[in-house]
Protein backbone atom coordinates (compact mmCIF):
# COMPACT_ATOMS: atom_id res chain seq x y z
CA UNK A 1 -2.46 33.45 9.21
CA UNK A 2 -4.16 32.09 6.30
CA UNK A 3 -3.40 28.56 4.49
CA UNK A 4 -4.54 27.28 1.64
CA UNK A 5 -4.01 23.86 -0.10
CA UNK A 6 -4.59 23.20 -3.69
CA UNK A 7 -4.47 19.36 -4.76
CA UNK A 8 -4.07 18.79 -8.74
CA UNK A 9 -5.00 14.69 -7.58
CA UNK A 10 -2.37 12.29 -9.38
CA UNK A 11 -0.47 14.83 -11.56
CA UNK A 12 2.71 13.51 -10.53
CA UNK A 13 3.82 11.37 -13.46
CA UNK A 14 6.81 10.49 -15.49
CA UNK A 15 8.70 11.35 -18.75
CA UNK A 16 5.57 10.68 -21.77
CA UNK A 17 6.99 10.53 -25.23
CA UNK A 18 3.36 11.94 -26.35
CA UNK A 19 4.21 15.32 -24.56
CA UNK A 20 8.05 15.02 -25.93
CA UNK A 21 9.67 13.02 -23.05
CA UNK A 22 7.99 15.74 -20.65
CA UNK A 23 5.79 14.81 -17.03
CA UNK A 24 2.49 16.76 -17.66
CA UNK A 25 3.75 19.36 -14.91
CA UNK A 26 6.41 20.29 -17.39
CA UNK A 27 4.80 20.17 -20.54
CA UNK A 28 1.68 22.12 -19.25
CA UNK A 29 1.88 26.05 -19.13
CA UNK A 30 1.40 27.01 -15.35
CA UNK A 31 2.61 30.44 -14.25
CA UNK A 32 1.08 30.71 -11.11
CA UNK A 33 2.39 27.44 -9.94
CA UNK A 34 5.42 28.38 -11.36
CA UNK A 35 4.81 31.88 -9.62
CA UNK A 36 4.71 29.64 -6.49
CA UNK A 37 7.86 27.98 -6.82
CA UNK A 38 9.75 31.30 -7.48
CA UNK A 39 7.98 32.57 -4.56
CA UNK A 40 9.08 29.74 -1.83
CA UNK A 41 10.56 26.56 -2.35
CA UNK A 42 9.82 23.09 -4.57
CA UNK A 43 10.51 19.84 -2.79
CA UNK A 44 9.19 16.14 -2.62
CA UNK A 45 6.44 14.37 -0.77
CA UNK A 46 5.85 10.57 0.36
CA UNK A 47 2.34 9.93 0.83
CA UNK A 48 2.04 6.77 0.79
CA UNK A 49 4.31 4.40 3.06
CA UNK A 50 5.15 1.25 1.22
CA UNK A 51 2.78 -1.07 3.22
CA UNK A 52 0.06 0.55 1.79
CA UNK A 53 -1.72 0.65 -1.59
CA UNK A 54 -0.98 3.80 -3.33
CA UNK A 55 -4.43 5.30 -3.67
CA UNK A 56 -6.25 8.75 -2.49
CA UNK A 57 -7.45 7.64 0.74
CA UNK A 58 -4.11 6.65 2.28
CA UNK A 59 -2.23 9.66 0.34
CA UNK A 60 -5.00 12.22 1.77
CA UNK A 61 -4.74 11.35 5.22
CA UNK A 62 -0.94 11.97 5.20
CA UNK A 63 -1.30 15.31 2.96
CA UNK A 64 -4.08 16.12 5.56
CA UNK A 65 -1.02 15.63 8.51
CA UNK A 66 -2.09 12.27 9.96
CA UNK A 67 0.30 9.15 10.12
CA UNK A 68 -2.02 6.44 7.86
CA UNK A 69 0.14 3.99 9.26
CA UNK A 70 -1.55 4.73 13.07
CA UNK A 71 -5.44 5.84 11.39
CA UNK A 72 -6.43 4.07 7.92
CA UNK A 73 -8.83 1.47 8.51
CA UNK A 74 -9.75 1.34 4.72
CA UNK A 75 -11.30 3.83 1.77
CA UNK A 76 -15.14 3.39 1.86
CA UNK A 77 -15.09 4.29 5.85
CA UNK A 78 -13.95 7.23 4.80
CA UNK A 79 -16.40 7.89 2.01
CA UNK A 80 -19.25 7.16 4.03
CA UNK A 81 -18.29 10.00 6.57
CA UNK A 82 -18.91 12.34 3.63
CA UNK A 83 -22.39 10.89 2.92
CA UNK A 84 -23.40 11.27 6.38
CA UNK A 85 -23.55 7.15 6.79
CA UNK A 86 -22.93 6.37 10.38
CA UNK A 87 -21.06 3.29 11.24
CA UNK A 88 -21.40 1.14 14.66
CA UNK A 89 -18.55 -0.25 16.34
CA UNK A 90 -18.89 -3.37 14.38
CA UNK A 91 -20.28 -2.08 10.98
CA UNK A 92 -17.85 -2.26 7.78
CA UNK A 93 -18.10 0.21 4.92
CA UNK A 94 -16.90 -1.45 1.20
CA UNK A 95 -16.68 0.69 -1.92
CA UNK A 96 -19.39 -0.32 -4.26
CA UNK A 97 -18.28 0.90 -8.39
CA UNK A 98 -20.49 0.51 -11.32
CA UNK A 99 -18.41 -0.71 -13.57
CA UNK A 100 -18.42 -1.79 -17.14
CA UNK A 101 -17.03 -5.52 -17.71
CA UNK A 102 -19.07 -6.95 -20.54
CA UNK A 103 -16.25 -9.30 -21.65
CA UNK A 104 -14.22 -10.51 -18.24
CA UNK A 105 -12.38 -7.91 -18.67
CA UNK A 106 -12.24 -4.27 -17.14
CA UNK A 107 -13.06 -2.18 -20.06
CA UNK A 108 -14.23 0.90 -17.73
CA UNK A 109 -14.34 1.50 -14.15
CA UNK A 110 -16.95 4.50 -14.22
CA UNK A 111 -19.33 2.66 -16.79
CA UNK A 112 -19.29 5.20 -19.13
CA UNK A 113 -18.86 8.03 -16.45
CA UNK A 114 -22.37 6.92 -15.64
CA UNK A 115 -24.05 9.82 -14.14
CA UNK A 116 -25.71 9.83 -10.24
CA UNK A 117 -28.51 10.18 -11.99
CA UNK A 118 -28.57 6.80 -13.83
CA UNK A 119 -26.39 5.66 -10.80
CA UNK A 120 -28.83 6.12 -7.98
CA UNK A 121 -31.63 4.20 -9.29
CA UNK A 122 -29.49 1.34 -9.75
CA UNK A 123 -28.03 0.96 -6.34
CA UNK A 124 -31.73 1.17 -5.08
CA UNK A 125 -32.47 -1.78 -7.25
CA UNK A 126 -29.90 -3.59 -5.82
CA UNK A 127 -30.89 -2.85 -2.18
CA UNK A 128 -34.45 -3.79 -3.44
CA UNK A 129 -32.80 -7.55 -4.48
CA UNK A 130 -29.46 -7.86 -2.30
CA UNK A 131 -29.78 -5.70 0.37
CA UNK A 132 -32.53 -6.31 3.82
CA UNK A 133 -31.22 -9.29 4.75
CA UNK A 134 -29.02 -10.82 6.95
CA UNK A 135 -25.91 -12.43 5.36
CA UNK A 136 -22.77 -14.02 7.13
CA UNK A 137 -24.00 -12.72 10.12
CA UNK A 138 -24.50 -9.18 9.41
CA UNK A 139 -27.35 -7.28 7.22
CA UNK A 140 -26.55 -5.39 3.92
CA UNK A 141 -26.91 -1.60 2.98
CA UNK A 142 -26.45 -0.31 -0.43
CA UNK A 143 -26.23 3.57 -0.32
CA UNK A 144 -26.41 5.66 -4.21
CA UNK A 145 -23.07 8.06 -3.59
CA UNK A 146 -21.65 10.40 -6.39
CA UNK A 147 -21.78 8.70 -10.29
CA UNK A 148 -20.00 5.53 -10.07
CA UNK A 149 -18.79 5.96 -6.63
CA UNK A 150 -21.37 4.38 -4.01
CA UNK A 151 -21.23 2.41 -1.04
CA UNK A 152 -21.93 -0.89 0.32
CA UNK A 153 -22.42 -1.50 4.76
CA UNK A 154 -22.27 -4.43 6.46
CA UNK A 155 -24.29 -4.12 9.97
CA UNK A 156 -22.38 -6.44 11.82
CA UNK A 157 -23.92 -7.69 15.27
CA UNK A 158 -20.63 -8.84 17.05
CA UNK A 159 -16.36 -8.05 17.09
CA UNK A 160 -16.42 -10.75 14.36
CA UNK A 161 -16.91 -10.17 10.61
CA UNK A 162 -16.02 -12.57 7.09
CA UNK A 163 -14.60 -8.78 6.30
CA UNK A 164 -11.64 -8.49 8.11
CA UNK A 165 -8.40 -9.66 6.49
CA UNK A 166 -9.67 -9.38 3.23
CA UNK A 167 -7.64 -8.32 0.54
CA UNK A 168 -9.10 -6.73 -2.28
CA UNK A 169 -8.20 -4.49 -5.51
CA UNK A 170 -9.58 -0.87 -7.02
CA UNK A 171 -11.50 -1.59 -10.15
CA UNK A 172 -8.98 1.59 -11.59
CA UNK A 173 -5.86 -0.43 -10.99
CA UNK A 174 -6.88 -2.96 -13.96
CA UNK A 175 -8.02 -1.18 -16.78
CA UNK A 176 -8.72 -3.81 -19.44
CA UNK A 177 -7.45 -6.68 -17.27
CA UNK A 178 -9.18 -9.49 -16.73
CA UNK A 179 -11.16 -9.37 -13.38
CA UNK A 180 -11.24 -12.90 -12.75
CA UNK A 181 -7.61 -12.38 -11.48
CA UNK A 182 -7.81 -9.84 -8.86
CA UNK A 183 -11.00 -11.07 -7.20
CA UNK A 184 -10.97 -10.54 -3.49
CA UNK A 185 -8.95 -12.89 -1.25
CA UNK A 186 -8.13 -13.87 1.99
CA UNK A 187 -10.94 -15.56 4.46
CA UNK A 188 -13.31 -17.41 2.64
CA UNK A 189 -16.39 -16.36 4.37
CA UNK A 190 -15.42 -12.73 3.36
CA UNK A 191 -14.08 -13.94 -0.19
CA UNK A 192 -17.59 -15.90 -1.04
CA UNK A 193 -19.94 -12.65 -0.04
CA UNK A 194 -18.28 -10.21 -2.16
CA UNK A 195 -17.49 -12.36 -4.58
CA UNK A 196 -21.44 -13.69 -4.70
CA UNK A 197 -22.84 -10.40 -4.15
CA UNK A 198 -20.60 -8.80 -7.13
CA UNK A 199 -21.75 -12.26 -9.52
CA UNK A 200 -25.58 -11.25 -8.73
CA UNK A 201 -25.46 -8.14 -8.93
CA UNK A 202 -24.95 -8.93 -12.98
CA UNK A 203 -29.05 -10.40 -12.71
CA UNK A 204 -30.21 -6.96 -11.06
CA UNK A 205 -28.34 -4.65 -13.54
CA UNK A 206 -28.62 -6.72 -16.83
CA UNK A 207 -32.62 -5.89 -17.46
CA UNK A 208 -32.66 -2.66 -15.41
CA UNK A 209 -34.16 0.32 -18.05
CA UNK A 210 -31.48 2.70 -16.60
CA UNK A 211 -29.00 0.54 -19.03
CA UNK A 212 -31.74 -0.45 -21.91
CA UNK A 213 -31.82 2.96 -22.61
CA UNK A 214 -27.70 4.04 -22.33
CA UNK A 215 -27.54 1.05 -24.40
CA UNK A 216 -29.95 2.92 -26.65
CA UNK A 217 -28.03 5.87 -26.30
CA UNK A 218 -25.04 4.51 -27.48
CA UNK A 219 -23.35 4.97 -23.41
CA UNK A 220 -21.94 2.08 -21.70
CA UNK A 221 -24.40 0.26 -19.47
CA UNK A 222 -23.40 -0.76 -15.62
CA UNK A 223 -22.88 -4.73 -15.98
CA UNK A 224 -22.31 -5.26 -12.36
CA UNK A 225 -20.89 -3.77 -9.04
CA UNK A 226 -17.07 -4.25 -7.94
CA UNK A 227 -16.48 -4.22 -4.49
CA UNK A 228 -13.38 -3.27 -2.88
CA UNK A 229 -12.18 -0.91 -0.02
CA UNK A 230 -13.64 -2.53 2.98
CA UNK A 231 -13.13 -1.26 6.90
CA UNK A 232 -14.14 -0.20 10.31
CA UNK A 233 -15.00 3.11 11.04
CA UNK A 234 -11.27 5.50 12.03
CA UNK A 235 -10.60 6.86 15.11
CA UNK A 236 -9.17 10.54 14.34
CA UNK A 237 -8.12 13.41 16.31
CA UNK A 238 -9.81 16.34 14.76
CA UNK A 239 -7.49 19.03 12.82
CA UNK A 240 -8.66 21.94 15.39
CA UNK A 241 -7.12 19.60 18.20
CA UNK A 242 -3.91 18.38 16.49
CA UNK A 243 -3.01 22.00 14.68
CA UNK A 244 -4.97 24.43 16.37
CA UNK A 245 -6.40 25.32 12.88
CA UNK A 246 -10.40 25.08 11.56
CA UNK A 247 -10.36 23.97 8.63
CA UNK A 248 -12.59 23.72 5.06
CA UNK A 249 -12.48 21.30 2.24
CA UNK A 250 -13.73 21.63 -1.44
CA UNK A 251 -13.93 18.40 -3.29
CA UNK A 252 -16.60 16.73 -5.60
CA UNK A 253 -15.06 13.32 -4.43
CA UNK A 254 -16.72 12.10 -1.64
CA UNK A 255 -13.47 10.14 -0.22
CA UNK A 256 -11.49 13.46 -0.16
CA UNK A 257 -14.84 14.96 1.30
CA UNK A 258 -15.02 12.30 3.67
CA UNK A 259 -11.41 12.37 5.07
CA UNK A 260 -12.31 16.24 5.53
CA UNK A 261 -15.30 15.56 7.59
CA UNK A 262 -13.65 13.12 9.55
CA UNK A 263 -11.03 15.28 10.94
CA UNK A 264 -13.69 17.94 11.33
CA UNK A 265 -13.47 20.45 8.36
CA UNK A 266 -16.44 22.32 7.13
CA UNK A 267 -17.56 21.05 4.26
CA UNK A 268 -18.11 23.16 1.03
CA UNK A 269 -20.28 21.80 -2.41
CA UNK A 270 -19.40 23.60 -5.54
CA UNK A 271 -22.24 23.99 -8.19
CA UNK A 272 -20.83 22.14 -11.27
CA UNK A 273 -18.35 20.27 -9.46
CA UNK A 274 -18.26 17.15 -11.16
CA UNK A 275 -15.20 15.48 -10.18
CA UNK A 276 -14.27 14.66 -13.92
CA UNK A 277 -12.59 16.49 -16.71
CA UNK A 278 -15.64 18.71 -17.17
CA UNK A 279 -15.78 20.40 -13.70
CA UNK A 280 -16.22 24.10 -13.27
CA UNK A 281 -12.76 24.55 -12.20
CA UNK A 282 -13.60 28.37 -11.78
CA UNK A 283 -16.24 27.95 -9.58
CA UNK A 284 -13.99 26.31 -7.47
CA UNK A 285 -11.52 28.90 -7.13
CA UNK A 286 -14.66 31.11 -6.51
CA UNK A 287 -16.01 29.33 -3.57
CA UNK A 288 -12.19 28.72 -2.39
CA UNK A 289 -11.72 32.82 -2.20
CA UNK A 290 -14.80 33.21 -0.88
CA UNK A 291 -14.00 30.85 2.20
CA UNK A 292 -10.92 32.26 3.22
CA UNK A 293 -12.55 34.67 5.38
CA UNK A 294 -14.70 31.93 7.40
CA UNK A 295 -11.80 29.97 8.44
CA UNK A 296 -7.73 29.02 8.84
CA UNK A 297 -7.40 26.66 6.30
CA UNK A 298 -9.02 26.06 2.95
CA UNK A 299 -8.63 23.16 0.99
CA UNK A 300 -9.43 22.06 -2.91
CA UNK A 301 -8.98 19.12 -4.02
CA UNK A 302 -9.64 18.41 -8.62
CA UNK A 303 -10.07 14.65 -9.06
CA UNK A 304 -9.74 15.80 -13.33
CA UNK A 305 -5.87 15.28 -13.45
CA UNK A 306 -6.56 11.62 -12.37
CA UNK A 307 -9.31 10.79 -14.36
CA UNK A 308 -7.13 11.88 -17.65
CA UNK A 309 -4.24 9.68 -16.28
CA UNK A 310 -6.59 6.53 -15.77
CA UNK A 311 -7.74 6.76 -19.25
CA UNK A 312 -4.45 7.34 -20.79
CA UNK A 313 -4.88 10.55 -21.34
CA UNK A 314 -1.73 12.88 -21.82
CA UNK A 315 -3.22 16.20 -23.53
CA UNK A 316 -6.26 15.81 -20.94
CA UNK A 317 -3.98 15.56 -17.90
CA UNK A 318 -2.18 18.82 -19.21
CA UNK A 319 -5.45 20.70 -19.36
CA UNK A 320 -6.63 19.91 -16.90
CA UNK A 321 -3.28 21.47 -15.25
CA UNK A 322 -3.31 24.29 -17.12
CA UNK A 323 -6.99 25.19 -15.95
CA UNK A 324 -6.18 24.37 -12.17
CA UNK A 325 -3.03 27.04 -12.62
CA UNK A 326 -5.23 29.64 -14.28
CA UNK A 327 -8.90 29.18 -12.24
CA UNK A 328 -7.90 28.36 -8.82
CA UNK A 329 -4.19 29.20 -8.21
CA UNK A 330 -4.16 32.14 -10.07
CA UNK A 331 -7.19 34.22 -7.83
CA UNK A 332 -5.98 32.11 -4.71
CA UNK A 333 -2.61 33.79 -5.28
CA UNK A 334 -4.76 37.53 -5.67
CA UNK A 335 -6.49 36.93 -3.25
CA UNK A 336 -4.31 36.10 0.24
CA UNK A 337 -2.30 38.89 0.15
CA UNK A 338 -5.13 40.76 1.67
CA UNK A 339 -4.63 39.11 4.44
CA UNK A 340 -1.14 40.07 5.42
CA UNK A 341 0.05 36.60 6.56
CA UNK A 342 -0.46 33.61 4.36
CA UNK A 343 1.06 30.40 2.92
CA UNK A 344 -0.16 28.53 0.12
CA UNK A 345 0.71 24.84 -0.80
CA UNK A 346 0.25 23.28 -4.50
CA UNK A 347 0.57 19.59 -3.61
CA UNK A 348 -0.92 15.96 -5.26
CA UNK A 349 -1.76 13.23 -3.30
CA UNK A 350 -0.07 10.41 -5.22
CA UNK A 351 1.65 9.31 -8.40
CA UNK A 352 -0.94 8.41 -11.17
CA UNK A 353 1.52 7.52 -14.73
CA UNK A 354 -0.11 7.55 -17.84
CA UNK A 355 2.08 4.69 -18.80
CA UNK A 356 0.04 2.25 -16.36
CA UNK A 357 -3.25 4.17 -16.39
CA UNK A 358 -3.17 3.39 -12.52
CA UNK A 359 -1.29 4.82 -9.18
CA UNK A 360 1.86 4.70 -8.13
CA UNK A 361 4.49 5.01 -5.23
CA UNK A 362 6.83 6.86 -4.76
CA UNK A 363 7.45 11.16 -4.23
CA UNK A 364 5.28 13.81 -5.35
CA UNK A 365 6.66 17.36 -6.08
CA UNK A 366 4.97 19.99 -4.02
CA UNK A 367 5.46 24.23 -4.07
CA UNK A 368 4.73 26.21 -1.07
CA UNK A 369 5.26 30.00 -0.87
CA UNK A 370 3.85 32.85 1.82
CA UNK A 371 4.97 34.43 5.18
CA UNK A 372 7.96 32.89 6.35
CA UNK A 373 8.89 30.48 3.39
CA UNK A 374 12.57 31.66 2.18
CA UNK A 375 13.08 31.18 -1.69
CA UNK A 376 14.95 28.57 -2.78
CA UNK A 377 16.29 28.74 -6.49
CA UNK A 378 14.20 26.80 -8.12
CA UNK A 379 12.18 28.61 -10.59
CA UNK A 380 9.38 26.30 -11.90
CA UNK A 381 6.63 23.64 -10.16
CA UNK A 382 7.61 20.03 -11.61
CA UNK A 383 9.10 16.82 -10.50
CA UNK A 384 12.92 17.34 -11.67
CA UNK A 385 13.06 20.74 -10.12
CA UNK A 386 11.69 19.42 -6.66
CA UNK A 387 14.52 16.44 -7.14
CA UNK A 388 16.78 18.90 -7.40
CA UNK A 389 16.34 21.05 -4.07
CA UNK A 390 16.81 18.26 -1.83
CA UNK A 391 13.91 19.36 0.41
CA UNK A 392 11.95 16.30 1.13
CA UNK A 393 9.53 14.83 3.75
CA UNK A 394 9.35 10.83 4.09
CA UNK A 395 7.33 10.28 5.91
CA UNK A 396 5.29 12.69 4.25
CA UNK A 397 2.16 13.85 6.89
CA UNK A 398 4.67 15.78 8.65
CA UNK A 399 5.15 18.00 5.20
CA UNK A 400 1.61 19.55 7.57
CA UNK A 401 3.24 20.56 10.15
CA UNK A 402 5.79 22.21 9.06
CA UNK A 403 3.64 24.00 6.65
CA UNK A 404 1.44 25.28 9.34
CA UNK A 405 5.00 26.90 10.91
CA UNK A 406 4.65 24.46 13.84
């Protein structure tokens, strides 16, 4: 048997008056998703358990089958398992953004979509200035990830770090918002270093000619580093173990890469996978064909859906919908029947509104179809018709399960 999971990240949405009080799902054009639904059955999703901030990392664990409740220790652990960062038994991982706040305010959380070209060089200048030295007890690492997305490690020496018990917020949560209310908090030992180490990294970036020159160019420089995310390294079961299944993942996202890793997928990098709006969606689809005779389970994850929804972005969103239906569903769907027994899932991690720009709780519509799967009557992919089946799974990692027939 053959499986195959495509993640459209954060389409779920509500009503927009822009697309004529449609979600994007409805107002885009999708007939292979639609194909899906007519196929098998529409239903609804809970990622994310209320405890928990609605964001990717908690929402991909569940989608991947694991309870977050028993295995998230935080986002940029999982992040640095896709960029091959090991972490000791006392060692905490924080999520390290570029981001653009020239006023107080958070005008842009990618800095202009800063490239990881522009990015690296950057983040080495900051572990030229910040990083070497021991501070609260444990020396600093910052590692150049994908664009805007790097990381920051603490090497702690003992059990106890100013880290733990921290509470702190995603730069994408608080678009134009002032930042000066959702600094970290919690222990002050913890508060002070990420708060100090976000204030100085302003100095290192302000003069750097990476930004003299996007200033030149008209692009948004990087005015400083916001640090969020924090934890230990997880302790998961690998997906072979738990569902008897190998297992690949396509993503240009290194946190959706990284949860992959972790539970021991292979790991596949698409040419022109950018992770934004611009990513060669047919490419993926490509490599995603091209895998399903290596192994059980094949995984692709699109971060553009998102991206459109954090910058407000209705027609975007629908696009970028439309070109996930026709690129990657669409030869997926040609493609599995050669191998007599397959299922295929169309499923988003979390909620991301355009109203808010930012994620959300609450259900996601999924459509599965393949070997086994009875049709239901629902005849499209979108959030009133999976309502309206009354198939659900809350909580939702054991919507895995019971797509794998187990």
């Amino acid at each position: 048997m053959k499986y195959v999971v495509v993640i459209p990240d954060g389409c779920a949405d509500e009503p927009v008056a822009e697309l004529g009080g449609l979600t994007p799902l409805q107002a885009a054009h999708l007939p292979n998703m639609d194909r899906v639904a007519r196929a098998g059955v529409v239903g609804l999703s809970n990622n994310v358990p209320p405890s928990l901030t609605p964001a990717s990392d908690v929402a991909t664990l569940s989608l991947f089958g694991y309870d977050p409740l028993k295995v998230y220790t935080g986002r940029a652990p999982l992040e640095t398992a896709a960029m091959g960062i090991h972490l000791g038994p006392h060692d905490w991982a924080v999520r390290c953004n570029l981001v653009h706040v020239p006023d107080g305010t958070m005008q842009d959380f990618t800095a202009g979509h800063i490239s990881s070209e522009d990015g690296r060089p950057l983040i080495q200048a900051l572990q030229r200035e910040l990083g070497g030295t021991e501070v609260a007890g444990g020396v600093l690492e910052f590692h150049p990830g994908v664009q805007y997305r790097n990381i920051l490690v603490w090497r702690g020496t003992s059990a106890d770090s100013p880290l733990a018990g921290l509470t702190t917020q995603a730069p994408h949560d608080i678009p134009l918002k002032p930042v000066a209310d959702y600094l970290p908090k919690g222990t002050p030992a913890g508060r002070d270093l990420l708060v100090s180490l976000m204030e100085a990294s302003k100095a290192v970036l302000a003069d750097h000619p990476v930004n003299k020159r996007r200033i030149s160019e008209g692009k948004k420089p990087a005015t400083q580093v916001w640090l969020w995310g924090q934890g230990k390294a997880p302790t998961v079961e690998p997906f072979l173990d738990t569902y008897g299944k190998t297992g690949a993942i396509i993503s240009a996202v290194d946190l959706v890469r990284g949860v992959g890793v972790l539970i021991g997928w292979h790991r596949i990098d698409v040419p022109g996978a950018t992770g934004y709006l611009d990513t060669d969606y047919a490419a993926k689809g490509r490599y995603a064909v091209e895998a399903l005779g290596a192994f059980d389970l094949v995984c692709v994850h699109v971060e553009a859906p998102d991206e459109a929804s954090h910058e407000g972005k209705a027609a975007e969103k629908v696009k970028a919908l439309e070109r996930i239906d026709a690129d990657i569903v669409g030869p997926l769907l040609g493609a599995l029947p050669r191998y007599r027994e397959w299922r295929l899932l169309v499923e988003p991690d979390h909620r991301t509104t355009l109203a808010t720009r930012a994620h959300a709780h609450g259900p996601v519509a999924f459509a599965a179809c393949g070997t086994g799967i009875a049709p239901d009557a629902a005849t499209t992919y979108d959030e009133p018709a999976a309502a309206a089946t009354g198939l659900a799974f809350d909580p939702g990692w054991h919507l895995m399960r019971w797509f794998l027939n187990q």
